[in-house]
N, C-alpha and C. Protein backbone atom coordinates (compact mmCIF):
# COMPACT_ATOMS: atom_id res chain seq x y z
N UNK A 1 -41.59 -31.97 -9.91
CA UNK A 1 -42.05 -31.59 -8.59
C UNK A 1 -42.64 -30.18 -8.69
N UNK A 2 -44.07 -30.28 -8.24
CA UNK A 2 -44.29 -28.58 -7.83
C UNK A 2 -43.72 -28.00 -7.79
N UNK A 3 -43.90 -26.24 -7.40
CA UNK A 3 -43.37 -25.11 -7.05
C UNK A 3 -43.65 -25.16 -6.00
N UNK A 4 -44.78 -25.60 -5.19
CA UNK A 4 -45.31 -25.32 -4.00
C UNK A 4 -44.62 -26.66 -3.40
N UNK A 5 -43.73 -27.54 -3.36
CA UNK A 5 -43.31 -28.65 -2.81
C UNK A 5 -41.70 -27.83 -2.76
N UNK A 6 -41.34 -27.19 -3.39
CA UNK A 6 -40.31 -26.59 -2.91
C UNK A 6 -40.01 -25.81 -2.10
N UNK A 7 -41.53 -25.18 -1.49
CA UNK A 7 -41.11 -24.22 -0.42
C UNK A 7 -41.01 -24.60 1.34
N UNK A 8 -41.71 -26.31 1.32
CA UNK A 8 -41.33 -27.37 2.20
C UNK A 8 -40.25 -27.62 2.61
N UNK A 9 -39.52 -27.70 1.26
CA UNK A 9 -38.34 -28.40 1.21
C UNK A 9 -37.20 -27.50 2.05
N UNK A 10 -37.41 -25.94 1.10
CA UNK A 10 -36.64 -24.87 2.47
C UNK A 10 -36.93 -24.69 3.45
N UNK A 11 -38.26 -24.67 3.67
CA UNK A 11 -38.49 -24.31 5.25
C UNK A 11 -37.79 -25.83 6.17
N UNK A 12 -37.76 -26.59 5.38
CA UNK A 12 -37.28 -28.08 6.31
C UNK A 12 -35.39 -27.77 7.24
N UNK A 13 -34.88 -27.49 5.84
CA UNK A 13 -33.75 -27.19 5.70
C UNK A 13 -33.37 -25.91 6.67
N UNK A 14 -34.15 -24.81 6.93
CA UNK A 14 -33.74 -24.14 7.61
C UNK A 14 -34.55 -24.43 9.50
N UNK A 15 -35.37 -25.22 9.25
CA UNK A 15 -35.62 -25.56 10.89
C UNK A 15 -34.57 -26.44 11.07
N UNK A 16 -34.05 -27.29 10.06
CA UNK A 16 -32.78 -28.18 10.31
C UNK A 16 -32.01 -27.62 11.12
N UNK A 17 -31.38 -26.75 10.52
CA UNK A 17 -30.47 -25.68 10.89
C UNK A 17 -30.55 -25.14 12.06
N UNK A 18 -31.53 -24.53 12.68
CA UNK A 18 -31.82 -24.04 13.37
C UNK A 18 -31.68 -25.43 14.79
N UNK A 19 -32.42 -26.38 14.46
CA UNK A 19 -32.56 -27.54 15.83
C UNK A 19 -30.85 -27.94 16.25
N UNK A 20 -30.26 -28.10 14.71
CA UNK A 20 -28.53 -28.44 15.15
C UNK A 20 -27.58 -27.63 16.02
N UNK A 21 -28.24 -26.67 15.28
CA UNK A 21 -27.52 -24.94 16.12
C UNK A 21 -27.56 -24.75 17.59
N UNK A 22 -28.61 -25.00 17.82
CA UNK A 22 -29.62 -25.16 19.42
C UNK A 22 -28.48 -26.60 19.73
N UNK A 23 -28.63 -27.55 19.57
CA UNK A 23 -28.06 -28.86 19.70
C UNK A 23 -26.57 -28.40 20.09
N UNK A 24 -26.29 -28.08 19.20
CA UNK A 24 -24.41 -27.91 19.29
C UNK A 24 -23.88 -26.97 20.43
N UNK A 25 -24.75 -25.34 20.65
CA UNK A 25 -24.59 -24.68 21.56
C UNK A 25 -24.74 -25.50 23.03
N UNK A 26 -25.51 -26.03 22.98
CA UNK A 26 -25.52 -27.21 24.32
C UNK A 26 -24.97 -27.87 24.59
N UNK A 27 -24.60 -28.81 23.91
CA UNK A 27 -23.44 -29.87 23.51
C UNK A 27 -22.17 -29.57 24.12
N UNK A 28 -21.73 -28.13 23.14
CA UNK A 28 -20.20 -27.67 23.24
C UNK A 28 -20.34 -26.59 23.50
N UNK A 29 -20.88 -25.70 25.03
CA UNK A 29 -20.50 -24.40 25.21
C UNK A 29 -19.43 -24.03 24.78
N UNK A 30 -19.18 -22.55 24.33
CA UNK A 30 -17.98 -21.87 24.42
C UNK A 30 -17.45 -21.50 25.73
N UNK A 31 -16.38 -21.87 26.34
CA UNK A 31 -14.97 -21.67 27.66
C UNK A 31 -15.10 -20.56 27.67
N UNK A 32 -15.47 -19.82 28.53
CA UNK A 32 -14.43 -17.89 28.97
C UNK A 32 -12.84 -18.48 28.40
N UNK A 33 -12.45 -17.00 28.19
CA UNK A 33 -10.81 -17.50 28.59
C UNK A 33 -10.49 -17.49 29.67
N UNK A 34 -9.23 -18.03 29.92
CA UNK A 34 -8.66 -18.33 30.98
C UNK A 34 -7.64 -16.95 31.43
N UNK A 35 -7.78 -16.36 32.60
CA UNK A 35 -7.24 -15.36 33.27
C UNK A 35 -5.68 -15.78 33.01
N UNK A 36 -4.56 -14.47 32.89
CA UNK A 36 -2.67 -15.01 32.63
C UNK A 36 -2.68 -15.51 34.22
N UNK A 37 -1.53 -16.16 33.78
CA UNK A 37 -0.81 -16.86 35.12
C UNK A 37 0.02 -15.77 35.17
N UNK A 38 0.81 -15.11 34.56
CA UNK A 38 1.83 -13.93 34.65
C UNK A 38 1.60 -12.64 33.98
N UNK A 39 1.72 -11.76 34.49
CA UNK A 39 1.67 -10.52 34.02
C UNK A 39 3.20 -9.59 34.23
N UNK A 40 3.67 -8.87 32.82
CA UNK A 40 4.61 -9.11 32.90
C UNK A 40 4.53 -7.63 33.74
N UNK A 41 5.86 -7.08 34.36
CA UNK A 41 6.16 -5.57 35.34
C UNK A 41 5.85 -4.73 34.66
N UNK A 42 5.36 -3.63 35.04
CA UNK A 42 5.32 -2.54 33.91
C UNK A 42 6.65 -1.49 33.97
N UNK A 43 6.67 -1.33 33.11
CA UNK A 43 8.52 -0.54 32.57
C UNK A 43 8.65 0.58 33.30
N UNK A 44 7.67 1.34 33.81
CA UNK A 44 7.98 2.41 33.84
C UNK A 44 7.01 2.85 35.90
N UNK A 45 7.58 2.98 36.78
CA UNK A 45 6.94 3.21 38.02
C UNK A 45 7.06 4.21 38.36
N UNK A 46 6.61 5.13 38.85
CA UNK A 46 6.20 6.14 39.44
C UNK A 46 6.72 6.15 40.70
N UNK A 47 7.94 7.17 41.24
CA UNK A 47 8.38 7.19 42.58
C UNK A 47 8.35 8.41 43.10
N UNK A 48 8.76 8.70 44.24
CA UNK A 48 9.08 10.10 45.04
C UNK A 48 10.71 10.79 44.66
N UNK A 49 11.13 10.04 43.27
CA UNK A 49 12.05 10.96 43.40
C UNK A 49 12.07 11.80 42.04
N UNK A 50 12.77 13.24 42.64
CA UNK A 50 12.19 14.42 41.84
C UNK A 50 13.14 14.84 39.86
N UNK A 51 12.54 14.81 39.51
CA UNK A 51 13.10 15.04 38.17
C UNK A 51 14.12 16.06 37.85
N UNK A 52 15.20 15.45 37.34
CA UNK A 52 15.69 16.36 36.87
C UNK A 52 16.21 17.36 35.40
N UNK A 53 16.34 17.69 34.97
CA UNK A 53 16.37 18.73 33.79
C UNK A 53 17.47 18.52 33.06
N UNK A 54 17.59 18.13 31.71
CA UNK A 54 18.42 17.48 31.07
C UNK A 54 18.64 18.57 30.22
N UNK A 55 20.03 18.84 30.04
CA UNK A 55 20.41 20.15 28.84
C UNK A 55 20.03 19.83 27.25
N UNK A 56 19.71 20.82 26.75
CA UNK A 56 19.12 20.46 25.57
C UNK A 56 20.11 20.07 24.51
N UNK A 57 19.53 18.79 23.17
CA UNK A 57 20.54 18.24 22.42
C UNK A 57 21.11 19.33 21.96
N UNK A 58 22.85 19.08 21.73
CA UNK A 58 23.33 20.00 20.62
C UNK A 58 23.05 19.11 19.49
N UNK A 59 23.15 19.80 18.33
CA UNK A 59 23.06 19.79 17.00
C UNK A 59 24.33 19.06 15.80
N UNK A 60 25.61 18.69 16.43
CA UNK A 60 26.50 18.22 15.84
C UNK A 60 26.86 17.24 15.07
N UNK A 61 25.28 16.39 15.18
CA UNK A 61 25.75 15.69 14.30
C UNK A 61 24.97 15.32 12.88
N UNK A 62 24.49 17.22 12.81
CA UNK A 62 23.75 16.94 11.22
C UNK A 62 24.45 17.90 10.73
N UNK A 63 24.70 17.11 9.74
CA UNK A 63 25.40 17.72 8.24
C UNK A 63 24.83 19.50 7.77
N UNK A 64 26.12 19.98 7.74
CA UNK A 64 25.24 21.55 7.32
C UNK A 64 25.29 21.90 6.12
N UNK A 65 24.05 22.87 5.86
CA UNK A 65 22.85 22.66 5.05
C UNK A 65 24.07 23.26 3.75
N UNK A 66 24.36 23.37 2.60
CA UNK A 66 25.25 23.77 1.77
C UNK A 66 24.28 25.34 1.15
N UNK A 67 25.38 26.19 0.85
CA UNK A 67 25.31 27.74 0.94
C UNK A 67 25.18 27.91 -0.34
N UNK A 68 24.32 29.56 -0.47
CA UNK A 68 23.93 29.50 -2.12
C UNK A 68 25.58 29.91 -2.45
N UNK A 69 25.64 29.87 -3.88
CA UNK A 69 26.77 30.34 -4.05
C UNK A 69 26.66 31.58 -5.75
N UNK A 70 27.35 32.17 -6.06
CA UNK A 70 26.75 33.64 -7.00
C UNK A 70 27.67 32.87 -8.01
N UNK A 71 27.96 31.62 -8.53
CA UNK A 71 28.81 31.14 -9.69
C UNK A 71 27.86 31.15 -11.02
N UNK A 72 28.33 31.86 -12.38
CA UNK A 72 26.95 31.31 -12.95
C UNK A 72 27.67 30.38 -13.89
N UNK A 73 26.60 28.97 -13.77
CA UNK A 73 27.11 28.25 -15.36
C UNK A 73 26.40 27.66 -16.22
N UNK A 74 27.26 28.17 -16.96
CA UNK A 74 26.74 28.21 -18.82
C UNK A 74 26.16 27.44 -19.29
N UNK A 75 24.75 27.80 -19.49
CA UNK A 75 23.82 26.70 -20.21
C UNK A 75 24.48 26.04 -21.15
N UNK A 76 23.35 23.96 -20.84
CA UNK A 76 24.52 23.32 -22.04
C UNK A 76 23.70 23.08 -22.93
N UNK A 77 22.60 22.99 -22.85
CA UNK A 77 21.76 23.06 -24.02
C UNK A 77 21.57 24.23 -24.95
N UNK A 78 22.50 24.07 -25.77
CA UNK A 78 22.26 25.58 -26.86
C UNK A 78 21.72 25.15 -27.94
N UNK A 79 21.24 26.05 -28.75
CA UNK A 79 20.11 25.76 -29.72
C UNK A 79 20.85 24.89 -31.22
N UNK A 80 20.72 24.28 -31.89
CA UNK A 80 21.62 23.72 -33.33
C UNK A 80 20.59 24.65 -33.79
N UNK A 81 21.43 25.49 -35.24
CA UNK A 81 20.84 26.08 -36.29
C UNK A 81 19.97 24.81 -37.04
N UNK A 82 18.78 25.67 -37.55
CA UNK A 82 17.72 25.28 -38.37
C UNK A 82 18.79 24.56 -39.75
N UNK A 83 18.49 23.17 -40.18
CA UNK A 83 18.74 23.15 -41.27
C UNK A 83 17.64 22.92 -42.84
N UNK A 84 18.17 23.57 -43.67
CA UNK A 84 17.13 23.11 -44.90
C UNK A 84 17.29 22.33 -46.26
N UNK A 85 16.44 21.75 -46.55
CA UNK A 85 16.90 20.94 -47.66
C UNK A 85 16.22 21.02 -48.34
N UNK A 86 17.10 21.12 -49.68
CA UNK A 86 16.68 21.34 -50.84
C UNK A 86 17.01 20.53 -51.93
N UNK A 87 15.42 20.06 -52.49
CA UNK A 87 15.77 18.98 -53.19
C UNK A 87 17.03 19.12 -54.78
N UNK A 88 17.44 18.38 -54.85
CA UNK A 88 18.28 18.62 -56.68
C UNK A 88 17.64 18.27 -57.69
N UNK A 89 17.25 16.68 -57.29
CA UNK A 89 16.33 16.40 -58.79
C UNK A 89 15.16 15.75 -58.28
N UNK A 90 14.42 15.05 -59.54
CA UNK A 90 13.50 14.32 -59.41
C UNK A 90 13.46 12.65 -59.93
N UNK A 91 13.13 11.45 -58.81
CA UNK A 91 13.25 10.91 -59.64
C UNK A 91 12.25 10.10 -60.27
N UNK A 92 12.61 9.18 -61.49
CA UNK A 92 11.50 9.12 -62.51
C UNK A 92 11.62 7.32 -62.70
N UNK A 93 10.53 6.95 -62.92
CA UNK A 93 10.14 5.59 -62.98
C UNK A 93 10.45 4.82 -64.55
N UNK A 94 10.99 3.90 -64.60
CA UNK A 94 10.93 3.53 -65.90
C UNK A 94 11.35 1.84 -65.59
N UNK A 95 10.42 1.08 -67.14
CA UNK A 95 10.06 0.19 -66.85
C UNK A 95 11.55 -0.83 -67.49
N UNK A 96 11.88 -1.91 -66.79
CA UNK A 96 12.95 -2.51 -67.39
C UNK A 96 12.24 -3.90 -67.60
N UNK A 97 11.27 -4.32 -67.74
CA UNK A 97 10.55 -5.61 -68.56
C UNK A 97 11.13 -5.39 -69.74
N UNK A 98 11.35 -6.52 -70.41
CA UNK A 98 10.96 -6.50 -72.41
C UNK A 98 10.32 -6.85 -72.99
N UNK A 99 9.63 -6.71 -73.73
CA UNK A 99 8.11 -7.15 -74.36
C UNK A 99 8.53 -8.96 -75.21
């Protein structure tokens, strides 16, 4: 098939598209929603009576804060002396085959 028979073929496909689209919107409007039957009270109303002034929280029931203290203690990481090694001998290869 041509190159030029293929560009039929999309344009077909997208007027398709387009006539169904049109079709369906008609067909099957989309509904508004539907308004609540209930709405629930709101929590909190607004009246004529006058506010009053609540003493401020005490603090009793957080843990207090722990105090420096002048103890000193003794580092535990102390250093191990350097050690060195020194070799004694050398050792030497020898063959235990027998001819």
């Amino acid at each position: 098939m041509p190159w030029r028979n293929w560009s039929v073929i999309v344009v077909l496909i997208l007027a398709n598209y387009v006539v169904f689209s049109i079709i369906g919107t008609l067909l099957f409007p989309v509904l508004p929603p539907a308004a609540p039957t209930h709405v629930a009270h709101p929590t909190f109303t607004p009246s004529g009576q006058v506010l009053q002034r609540v003493d401020p929280l005490t603090y009793e029931f957080l843990t207090p804060s722990p105090a420096p203290t002048m103890t000193v203690i003794p580092p535990t990481n102390t250093p191990t002396p350097k050690s060195t090694v020194i070799p004694t001998s050398t050792a030497t290869a020898t063959s235990t085959k027998s001819p």
